[in-house]
C-alpha atoms as a PDB file:
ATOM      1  CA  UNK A   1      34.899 122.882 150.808  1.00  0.00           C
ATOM      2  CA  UNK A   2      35.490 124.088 154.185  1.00  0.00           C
ATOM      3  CA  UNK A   3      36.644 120.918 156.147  1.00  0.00           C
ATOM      4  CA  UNK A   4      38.438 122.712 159.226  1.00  0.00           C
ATOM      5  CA  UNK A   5      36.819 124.803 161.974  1.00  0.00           C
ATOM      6  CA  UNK A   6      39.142 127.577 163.690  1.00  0.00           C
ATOM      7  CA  UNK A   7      37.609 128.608 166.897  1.00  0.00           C
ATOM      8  CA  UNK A   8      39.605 131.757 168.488  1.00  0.00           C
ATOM      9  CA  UNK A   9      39.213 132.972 172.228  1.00  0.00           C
ATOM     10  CA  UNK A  10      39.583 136.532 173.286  1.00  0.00           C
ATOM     11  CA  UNK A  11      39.198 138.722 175.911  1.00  0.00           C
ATOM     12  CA  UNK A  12      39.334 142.336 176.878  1.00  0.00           C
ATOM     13  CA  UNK A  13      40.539 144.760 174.260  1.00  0.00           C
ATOM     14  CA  UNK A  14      42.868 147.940 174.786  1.00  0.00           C
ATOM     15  CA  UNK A  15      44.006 148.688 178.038  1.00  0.00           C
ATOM     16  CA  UNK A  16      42.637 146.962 181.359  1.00  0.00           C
ATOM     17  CA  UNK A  17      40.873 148.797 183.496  1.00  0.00           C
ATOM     18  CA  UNK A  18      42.143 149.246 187.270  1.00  0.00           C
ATOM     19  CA  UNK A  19      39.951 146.329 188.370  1.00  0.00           C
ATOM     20  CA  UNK A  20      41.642 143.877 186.126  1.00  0.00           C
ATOM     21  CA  UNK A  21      44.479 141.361 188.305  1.00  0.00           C
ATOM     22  CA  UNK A  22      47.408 140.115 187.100  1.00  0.00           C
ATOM     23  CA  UNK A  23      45.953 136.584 186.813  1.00  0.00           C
ATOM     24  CA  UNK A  24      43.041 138.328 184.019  1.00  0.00           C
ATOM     25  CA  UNK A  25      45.659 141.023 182.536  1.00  0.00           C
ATOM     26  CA  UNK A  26      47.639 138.146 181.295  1.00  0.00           C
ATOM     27  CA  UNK A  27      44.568 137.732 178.533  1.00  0.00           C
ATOM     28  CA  UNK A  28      43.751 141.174 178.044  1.00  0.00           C
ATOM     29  CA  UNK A  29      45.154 141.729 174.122  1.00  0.00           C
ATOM     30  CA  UNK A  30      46.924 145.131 173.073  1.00  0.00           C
ATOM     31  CA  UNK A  31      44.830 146.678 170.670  1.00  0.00           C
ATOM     32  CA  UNK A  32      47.560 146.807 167.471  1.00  0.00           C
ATOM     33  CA  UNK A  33      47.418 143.149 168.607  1.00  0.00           C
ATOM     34  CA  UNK A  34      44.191 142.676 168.288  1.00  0.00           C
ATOM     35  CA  UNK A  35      44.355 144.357 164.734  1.00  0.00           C
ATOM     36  CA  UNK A  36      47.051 142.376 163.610  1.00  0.00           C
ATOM     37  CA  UNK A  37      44.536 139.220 164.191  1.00  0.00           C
ATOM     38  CA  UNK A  38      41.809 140.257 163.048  1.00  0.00           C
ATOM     39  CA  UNK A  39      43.889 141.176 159.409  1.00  0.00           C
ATOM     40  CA  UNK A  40      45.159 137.589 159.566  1.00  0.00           C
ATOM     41  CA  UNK A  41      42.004 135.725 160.347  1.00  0.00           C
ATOM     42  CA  UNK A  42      40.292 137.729 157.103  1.00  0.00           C
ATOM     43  CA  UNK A  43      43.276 136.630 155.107  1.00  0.00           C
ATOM     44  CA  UNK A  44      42.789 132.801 156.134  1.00  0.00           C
ATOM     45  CA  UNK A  45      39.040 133.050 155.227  1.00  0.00           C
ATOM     46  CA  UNK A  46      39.547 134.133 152.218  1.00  0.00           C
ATOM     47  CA  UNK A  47      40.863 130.865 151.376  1.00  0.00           C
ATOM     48  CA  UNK A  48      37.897 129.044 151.557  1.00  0.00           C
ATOM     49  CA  UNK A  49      39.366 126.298 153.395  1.00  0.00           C
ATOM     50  CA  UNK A  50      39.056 126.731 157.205  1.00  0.00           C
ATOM     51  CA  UNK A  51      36.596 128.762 159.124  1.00  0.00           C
ATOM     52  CA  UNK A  52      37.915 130.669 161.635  1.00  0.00           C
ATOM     53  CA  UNK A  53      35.016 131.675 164.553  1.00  0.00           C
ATOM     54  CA  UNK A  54      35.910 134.510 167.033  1.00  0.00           C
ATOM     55  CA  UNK A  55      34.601 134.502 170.648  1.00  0.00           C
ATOM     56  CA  UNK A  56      35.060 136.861 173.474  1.00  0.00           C
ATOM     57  CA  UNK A  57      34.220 135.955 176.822  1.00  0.00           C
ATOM     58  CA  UNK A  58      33.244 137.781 180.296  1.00  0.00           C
ATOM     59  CA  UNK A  59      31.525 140.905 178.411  1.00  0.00           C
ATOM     60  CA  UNK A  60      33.818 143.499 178.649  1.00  0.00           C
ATOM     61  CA  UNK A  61      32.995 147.093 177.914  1.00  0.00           C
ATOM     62  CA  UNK A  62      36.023 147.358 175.247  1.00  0.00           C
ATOM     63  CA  UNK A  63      33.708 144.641 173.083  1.00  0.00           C
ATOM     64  CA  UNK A  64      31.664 147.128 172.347  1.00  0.00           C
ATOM     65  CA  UNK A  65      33.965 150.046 172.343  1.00  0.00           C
ATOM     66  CA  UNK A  66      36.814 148.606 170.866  1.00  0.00           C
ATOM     67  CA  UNK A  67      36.248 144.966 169.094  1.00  0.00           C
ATOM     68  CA  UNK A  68      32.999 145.069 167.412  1.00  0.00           C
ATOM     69  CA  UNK A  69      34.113 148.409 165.512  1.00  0.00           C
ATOM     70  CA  UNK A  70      37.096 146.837 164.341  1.00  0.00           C
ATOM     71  CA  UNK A  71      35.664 143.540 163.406  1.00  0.00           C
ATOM     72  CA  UNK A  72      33.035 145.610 161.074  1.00  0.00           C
ATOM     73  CA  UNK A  73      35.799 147.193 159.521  1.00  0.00           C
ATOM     74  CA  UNK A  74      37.293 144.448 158.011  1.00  0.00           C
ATOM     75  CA  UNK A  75      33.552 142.480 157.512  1.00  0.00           C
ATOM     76  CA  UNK A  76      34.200 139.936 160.410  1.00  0.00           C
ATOM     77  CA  UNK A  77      31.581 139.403 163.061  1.00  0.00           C
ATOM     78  CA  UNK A  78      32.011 137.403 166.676  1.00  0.00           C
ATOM     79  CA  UNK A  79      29.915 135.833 169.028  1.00  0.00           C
ATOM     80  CA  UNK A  80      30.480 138.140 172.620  1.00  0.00           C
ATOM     81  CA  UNK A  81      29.553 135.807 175.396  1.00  0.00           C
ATOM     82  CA  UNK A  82      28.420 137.504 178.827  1.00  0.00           C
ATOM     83  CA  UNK A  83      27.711 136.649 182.512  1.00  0.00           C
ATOM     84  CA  UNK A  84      24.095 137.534 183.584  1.00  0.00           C
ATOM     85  CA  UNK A  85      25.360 138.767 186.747  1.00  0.00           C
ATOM     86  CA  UNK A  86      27.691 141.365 185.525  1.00  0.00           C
ATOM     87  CA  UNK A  87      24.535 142.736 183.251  1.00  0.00           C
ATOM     88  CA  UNK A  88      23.690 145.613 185.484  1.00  0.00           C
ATOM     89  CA  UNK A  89      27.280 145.908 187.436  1.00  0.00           C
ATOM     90  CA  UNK A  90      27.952 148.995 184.677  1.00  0.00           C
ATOM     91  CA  UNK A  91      31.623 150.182 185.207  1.00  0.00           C
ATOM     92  CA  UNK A  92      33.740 148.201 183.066  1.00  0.00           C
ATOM     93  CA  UNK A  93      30.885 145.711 182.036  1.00  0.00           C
ATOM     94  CA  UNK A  94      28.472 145.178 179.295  1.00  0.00           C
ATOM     95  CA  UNK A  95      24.417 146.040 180.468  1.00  0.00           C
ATOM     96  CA  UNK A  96      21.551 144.807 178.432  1.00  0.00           C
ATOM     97  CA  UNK A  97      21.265 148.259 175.979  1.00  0.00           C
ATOM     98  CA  UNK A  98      24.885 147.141 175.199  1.00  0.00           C
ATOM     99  CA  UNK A  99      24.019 143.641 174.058  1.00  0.00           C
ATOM    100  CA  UNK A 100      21.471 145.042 171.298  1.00  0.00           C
ATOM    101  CA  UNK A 101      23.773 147.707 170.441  1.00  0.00           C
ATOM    102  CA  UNK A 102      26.367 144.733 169.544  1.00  0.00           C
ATOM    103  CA  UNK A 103      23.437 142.505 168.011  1.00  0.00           C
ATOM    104  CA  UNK A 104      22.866 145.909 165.938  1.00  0.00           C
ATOM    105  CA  UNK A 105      26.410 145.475 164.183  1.00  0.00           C
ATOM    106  CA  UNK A 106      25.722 141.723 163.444  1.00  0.00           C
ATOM    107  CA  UNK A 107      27.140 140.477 166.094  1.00  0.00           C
ATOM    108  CA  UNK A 108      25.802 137.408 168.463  1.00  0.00           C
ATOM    109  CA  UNK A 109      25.446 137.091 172.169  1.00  0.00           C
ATOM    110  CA  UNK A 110      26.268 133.976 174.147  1.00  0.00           C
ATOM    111  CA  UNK A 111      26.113 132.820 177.896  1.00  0.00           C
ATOM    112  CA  UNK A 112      29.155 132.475 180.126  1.00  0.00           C
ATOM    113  CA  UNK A 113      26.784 131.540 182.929  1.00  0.00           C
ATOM    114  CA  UNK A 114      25.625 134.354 185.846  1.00  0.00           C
ATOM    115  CA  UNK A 115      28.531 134.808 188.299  1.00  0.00           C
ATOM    116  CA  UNK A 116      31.905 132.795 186.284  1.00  0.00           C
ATOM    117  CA  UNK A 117      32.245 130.443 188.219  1.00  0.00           C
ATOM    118  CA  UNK A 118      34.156 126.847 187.980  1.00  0.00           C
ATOM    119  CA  UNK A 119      31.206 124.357 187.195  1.00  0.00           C
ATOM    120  CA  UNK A 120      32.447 121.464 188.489  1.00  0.00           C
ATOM    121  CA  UNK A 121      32.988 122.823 191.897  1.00  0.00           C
ATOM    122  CA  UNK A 122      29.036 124.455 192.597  1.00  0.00           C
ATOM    123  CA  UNK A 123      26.622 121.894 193.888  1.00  0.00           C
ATOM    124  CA  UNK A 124      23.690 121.167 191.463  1.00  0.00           C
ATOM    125  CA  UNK A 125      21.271 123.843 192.343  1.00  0.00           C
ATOM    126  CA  UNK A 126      23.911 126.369 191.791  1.00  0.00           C
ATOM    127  CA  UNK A 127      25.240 124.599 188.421  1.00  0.00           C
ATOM    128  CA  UNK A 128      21.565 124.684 187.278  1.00  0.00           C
ATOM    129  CA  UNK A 129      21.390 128.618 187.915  1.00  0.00           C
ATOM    130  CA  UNK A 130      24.425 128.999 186.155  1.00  0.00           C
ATOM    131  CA  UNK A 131      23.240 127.006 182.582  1.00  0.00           C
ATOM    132  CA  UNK A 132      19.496 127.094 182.282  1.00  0.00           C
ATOM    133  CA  UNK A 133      19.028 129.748 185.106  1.00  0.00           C
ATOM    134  CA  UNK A 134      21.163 131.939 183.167  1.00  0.00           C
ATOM    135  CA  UNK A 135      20.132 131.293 180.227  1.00  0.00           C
ATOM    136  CA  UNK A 136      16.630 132.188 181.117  1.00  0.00           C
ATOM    137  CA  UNK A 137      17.879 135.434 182.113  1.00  0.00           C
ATOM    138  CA  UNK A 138      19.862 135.979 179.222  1.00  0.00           C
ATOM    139  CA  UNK A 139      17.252 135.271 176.857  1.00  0.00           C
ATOM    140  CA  UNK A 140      14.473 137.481 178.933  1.00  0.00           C
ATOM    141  CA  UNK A 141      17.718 140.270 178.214  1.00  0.00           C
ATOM    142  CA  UNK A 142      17.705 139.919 174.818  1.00  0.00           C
ATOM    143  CA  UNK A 143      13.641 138.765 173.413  1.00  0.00           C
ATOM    144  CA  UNK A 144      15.125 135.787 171.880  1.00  0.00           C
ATOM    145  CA  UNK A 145      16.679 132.144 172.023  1.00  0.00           C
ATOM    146  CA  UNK A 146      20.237 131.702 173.139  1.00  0.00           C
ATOM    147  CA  UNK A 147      22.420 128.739 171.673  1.00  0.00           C
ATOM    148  CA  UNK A 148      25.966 129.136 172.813  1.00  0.00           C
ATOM    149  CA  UNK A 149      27.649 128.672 175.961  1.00  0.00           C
ATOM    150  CA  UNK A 150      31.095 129.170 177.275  1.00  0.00           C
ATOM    151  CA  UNK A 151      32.564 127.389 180.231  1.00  0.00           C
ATOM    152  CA  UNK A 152      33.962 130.010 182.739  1.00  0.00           C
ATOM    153  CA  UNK A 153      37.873 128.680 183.237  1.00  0.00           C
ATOM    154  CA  UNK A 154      36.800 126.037 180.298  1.00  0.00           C
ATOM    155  CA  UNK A 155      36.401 123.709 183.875  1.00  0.00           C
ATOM    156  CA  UNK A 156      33.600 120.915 182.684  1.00  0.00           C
ATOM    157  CA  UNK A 157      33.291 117.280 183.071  1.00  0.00           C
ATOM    158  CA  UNK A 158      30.306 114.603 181.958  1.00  0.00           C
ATOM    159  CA  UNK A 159      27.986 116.509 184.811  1.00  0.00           C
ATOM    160  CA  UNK A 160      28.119 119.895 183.556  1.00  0.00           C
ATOM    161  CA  UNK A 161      27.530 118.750 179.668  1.00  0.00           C
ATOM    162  CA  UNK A 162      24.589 117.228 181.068  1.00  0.00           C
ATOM    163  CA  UNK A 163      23.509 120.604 182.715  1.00  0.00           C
ATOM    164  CA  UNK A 164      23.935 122.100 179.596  1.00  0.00           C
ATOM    165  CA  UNK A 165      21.498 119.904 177.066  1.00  0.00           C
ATOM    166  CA  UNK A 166      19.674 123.122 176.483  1.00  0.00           C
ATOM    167  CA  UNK A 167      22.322 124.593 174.518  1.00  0.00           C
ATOM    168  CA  UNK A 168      23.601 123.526 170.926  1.00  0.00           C
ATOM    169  CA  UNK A 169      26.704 124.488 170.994  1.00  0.00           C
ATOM    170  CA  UNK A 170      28.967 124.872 174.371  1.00  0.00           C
ATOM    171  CA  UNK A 171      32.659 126.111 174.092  1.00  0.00           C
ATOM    172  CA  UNK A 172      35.835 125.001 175.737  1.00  0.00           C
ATOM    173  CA  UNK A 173      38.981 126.460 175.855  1.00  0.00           C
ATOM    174  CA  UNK A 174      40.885 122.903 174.961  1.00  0.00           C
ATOM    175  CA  UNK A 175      43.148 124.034 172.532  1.00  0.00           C
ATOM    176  CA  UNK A 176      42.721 121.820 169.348  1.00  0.00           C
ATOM    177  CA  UNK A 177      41.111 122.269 165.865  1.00  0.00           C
ATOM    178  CA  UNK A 178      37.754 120.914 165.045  1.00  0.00           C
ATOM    179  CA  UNK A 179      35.420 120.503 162.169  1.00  0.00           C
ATOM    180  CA  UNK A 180      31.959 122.257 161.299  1.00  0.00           C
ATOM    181  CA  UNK A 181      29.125 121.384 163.312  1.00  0.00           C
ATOM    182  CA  UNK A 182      30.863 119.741 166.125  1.00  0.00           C
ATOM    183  CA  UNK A 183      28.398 120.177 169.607  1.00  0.00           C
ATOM    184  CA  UNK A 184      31.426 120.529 172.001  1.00  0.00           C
ATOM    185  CA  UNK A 185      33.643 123.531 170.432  1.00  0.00           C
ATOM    186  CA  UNK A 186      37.629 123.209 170.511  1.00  0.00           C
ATOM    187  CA  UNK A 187      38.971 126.896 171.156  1.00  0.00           C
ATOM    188  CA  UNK A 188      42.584 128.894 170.810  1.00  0.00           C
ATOM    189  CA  UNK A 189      42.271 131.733 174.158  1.00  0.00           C
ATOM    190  CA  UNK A 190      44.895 134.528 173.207  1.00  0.00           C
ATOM    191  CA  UNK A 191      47.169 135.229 175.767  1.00  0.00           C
ATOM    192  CA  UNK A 192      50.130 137.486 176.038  1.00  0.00           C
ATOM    193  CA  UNK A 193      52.337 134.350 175.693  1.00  0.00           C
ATOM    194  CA  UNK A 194      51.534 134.422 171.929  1.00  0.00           C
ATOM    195  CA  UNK A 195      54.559 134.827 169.785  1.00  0.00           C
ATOM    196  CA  UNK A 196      54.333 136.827 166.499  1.00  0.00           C
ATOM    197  CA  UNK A 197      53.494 133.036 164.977  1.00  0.00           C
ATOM    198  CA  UNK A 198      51.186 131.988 167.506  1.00  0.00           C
ATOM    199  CA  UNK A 199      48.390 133.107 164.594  1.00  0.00           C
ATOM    200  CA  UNK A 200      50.194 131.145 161.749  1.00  0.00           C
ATOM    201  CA  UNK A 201      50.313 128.351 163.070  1.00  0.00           C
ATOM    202  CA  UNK A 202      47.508 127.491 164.577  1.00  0.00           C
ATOM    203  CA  UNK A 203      45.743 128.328 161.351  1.00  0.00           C
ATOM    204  CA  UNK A 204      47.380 125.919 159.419  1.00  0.00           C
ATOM    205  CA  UNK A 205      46.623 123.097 161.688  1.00  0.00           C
ATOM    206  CA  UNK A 206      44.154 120.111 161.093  1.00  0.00           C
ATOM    207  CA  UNK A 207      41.963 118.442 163.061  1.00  0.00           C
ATOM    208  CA  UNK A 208      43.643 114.849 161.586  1.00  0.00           C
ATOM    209  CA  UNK A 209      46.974 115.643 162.125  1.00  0.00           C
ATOM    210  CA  UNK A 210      46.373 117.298 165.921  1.00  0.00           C
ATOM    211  CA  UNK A 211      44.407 114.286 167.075  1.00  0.00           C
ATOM    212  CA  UNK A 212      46.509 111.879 167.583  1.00  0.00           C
ATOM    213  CA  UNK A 213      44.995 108.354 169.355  1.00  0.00           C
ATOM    214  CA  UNK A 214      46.295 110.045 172.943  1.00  0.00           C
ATOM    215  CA  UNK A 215      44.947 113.501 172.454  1.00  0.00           C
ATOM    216  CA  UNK A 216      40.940 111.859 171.447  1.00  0.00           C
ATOM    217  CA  UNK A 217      41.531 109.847 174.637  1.00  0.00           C
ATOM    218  CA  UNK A 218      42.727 112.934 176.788  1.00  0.00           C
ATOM    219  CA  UNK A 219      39.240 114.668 175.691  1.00  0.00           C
ATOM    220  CA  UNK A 220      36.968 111.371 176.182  1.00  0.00           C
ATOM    221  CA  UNK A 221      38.254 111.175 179.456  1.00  0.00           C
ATOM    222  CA  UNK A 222      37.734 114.936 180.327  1.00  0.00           C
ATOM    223  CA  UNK A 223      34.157 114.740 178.600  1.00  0.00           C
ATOM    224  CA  UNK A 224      32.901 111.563 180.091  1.00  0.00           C
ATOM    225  CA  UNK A 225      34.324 112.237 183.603  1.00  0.00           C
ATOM    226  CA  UNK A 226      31.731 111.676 186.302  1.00  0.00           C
ATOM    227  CA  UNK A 227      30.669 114.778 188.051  1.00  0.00           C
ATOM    228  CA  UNK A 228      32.355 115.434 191.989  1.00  0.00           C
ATOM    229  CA  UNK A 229      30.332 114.907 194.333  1.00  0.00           C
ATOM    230  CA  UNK A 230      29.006 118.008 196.033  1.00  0.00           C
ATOM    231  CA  UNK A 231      29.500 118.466 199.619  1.00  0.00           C
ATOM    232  CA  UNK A 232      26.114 118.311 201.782  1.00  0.00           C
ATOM    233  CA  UNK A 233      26.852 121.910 202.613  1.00  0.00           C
ATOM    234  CA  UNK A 234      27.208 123.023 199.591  1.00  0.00           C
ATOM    235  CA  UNK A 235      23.984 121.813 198.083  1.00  0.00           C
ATOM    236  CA  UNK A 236      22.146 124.247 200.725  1.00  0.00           C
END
């Protein structure tokens, strides 16, 4: 019986393009990387014991071009998770014939909101175009319902949960294990910090030994904080 939930954050794929920064390089994964992953998350599966989920955020070109090909070699699939905004930017993003071509290979789209953005800064009108305005959009995109969301810089308090009641399942990027079926998804982001362990070990974690009585109170208090209060310019 599956009892753990493995939820792994990724990025671009391959070599960054030239309008990548330092600041977004630093989460960009090498593609042998990226393979060596992938071989270890179908490995941990196989158990039958944790569930390992794979997410990509900011729809990057390489998802198509690089990830999704090498997730359906090795009979994995991922939920990609774009930014309305960036839809019909082309270059080094993901348009709208690119989203069915990765629903075609059994993959799932998310939202990541219109322009990524940090939601607790953006006064409410601008908070509601990023979660249901976007997802609006997203779903016009695609013909179909969209469940998922992804916090852009995982930056979220009581306010922007709110904002987001129309989703089912919204993802963070607070580093912890979880269990099946949980609303507010725990998620590992990859960055070039990983060691050759990084994988290992955060596989073999548990959501009973990892929450200890501080870290539940750490996330309460991050998930119940009250909303700041936008600026009267702002909400213009």
């Amino acid at each position: 019986m599956i009892q753990r939930e493995i939820t792994l954050c990724l990025h671009g794929i391959g070599l960054p393009p030239p309008h990548v920064d330092h600041v977004e390089n630093h989460y960009w994964c090498d593609e042998d990387v990226f393979h060596t992953i992938l071989d270890g998350v179908a490995i941990a599966q196989s158990t039958g014991t944790v569930r390992v989920r794979l997410t990509f955020d900011d729809g990057n070109l390489s998802d198509l071009t690089r990830a999704a090909p090498a997730l359906q070699e090795r009979g994995l699939s991922a939920v990609f998770f774009v930014c309305t905004g960036r839809l019909r930017r082309g270059g080094p993003y993901l348009g709208e014939a690119d989203l069915a071509a990765l629903e075609a290979m059994g993959m799932e789209i998310g939202c990541h909101g219109r322009d990524h953005v940090r939601l607790r800064d953006v006064s409410d009108r601008v908070l509601r175009e990023e979660t249901a305005g976007a997802k609006v959009a997203l779903e016009h995109a695609l013909g179909h319902p969209v469940a998922e969301y992804v916090l852009p810089f995982g930056n979220y308090d009581h306010r922007v949960l709110h904002a987001l009641g129309g989703f089912c399942r919204i993802h963070t990027t607070d580093a912890r294990a979880g269990r099946p079926g949980e609303r507010v998804v725990n998620r590992y982001c990859y960055s070039r910090a990983w060691d050759t362990d990084a994988l290992t070990r955060i596989l073999s974690e548990h959501p009973r030994r990892l929450r200890s009585a501080r870290t539940w109170a750490r996330l309460a208090l991050k998930r119940n904080r009250p909303g700041r209060r936008a600026s009267r310019r702002s909400q213009t």
